[in-house]
C-alpha atoms as a PDB file:
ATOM      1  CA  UNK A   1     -26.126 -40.470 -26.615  1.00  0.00           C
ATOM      2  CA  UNK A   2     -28.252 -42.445 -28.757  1.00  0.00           C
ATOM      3  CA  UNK A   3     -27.997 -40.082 -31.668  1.00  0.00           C
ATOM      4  CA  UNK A   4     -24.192 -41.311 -31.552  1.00  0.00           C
ATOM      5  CA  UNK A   5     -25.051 -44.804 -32.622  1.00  0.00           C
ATOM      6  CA  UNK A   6     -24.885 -44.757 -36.464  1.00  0.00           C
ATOM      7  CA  UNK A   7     -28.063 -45.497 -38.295  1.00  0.00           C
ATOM      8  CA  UNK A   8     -29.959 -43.757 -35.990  1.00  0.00           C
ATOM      9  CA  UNK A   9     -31.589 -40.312 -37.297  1.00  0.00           C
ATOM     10  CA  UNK A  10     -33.597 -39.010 -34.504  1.00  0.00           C
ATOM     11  CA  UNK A  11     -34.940 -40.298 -31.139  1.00  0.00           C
ATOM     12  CA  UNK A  12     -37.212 -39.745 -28.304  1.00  0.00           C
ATOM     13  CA  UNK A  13     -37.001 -41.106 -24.737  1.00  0.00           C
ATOM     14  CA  UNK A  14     -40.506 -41.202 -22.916  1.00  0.00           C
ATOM     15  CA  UNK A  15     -41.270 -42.701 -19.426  1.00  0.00           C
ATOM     16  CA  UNK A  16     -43.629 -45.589 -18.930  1.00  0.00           C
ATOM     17  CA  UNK A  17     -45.303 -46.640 -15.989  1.00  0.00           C
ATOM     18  CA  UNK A  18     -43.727 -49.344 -14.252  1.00  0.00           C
ATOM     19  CA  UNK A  19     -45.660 -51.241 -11.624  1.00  0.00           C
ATOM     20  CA  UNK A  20     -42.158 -52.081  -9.552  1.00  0.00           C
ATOM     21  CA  UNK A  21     -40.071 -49.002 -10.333  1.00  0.00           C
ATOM     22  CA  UNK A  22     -42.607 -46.499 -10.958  1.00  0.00           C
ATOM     23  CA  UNK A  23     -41.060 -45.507 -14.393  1.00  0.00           C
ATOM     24  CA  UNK A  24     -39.010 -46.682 -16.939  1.00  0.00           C
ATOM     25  CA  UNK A  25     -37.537 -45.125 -20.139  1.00  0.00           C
ATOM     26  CA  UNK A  26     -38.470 -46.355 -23.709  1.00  0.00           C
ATOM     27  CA  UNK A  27     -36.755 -44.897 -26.417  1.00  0.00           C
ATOM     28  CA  UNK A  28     -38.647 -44.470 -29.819  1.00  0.00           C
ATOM     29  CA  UNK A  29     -35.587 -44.550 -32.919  1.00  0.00           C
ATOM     30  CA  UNK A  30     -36.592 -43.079 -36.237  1.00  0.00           C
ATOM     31  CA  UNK A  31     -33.782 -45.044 -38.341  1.00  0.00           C
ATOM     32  CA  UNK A  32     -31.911 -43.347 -41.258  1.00  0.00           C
ATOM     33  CA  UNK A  33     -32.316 -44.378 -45.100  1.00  0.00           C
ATOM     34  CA  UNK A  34     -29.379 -46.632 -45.322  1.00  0.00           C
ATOM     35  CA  UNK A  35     -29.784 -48.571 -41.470  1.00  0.00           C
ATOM     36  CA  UNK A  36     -28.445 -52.235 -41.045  1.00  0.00           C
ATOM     37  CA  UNK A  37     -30.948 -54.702 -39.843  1.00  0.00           C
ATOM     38  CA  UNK A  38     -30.825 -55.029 -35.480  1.00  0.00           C
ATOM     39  CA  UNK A  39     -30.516 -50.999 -34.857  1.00  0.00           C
ATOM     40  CA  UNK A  40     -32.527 -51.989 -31.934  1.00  0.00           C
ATOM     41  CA  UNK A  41     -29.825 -54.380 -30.292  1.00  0.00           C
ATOM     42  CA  UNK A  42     -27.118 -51.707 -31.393  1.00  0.00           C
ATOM     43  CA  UNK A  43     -29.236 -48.658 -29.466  1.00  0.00           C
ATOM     44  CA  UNK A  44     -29.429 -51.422 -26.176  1.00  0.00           C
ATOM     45  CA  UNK A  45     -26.069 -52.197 -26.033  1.00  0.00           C
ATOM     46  CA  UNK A  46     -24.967 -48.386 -26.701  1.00  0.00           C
ATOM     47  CA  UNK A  47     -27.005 -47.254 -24.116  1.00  0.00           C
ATOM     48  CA  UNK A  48     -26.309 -50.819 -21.807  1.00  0.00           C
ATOM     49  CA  UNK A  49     -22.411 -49.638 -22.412  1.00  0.00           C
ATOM     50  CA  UNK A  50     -22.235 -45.989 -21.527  1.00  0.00           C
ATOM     51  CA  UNK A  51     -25.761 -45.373 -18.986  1.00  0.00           C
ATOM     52  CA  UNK A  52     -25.963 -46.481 -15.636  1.00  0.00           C
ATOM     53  CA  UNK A  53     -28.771 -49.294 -15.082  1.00  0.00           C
ATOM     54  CA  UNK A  54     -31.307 -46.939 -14.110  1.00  0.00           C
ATOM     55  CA  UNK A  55     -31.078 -44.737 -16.736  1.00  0.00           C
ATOM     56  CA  UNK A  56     -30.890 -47.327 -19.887  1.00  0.00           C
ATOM     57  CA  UNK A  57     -34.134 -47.443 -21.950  1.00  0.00           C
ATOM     58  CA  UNK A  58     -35.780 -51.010 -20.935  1.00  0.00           C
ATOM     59  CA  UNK A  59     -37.394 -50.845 -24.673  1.00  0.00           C
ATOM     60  CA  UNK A  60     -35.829 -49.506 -28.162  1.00  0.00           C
ATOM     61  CA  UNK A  61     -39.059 -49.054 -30.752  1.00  0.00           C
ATOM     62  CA  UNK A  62     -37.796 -48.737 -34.005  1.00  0.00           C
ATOM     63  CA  UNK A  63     -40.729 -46.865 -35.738  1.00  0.00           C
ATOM     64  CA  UNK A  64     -41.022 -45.161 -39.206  1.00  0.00           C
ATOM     65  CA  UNK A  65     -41.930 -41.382 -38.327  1.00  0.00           C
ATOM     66  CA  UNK A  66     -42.008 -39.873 -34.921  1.00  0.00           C
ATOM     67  CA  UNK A  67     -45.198 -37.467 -34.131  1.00  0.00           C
ATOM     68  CA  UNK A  68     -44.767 -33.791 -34.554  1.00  0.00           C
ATOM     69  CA  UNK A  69     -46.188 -30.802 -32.923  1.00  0.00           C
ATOM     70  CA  UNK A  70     -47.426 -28.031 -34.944  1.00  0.00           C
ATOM     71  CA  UNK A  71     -43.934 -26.296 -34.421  1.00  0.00           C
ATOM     72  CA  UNK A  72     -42.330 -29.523 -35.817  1.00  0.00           C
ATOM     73  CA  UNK A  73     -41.067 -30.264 -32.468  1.00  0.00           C
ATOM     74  CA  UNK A  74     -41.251 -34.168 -31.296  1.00  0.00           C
ATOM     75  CA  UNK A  75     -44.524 -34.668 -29.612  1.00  0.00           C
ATOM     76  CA  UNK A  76     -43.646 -36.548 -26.545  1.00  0.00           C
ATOM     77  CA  UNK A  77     -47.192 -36.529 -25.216  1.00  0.00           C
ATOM     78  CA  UNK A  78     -48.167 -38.009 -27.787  1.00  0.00           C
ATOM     79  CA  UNK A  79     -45.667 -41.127 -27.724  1.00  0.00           C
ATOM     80  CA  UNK A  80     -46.791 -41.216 -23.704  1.00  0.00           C
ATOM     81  CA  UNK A  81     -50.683 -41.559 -24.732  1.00  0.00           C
ATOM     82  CA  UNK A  82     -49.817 -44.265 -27.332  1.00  0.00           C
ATOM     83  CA  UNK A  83     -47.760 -46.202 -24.276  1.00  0.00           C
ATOM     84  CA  UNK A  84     -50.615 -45.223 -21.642  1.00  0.00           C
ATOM     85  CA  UNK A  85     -52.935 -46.686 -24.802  1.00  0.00           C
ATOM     86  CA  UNK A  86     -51.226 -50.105 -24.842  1.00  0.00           C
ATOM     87  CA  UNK A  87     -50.867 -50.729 -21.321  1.00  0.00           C
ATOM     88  CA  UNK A  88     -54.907 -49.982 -20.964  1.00  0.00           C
ATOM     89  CA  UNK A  89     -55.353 -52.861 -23.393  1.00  0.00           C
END
């Protein structure tokens, strides 16, 4: 669904821990070339549109590359350390 919003190239949707509802979804956007300025607010309001509550990413991170595994696959994992990282500092 997020890959619908235009300007975005690729995405990833990870859980963080939540202390009131256990887990949330952020979603890390990888923007194309040519992206307008606020893809963030355009991914939120997509996703506050079209998702039920519960399922809408509390957090759009608009970063410039997204990790790979050695197959080239999105590491997830590796986005969950880097949120597991932050919340330990």
């Amino acid at each position: 669904m997020i890959l619908t919003v235009p300007g975005v190239h690729e995405c990833a949707v990870v859980a963080k821990r939540h202390l009131m509802l256990d887990q949330v979804p952020i979603a890390f956007v990888l923007p194309t070339a040519d992206c307008a300025p606020a893809l963030g607010a355009r991914v939120l309001a997509a996703c506050t549109a079209q998702l039920a509550d519960f399922k809408h990413p509390r957090e759009i991170r608009v970063v410039d590359a997204l990790p790979r595994s050695t197959l080239e696959k999105i590491a997830k994992a590796e986005l969950r350390r880097r949120l597991a990282d932050e919340a330990a500092t």
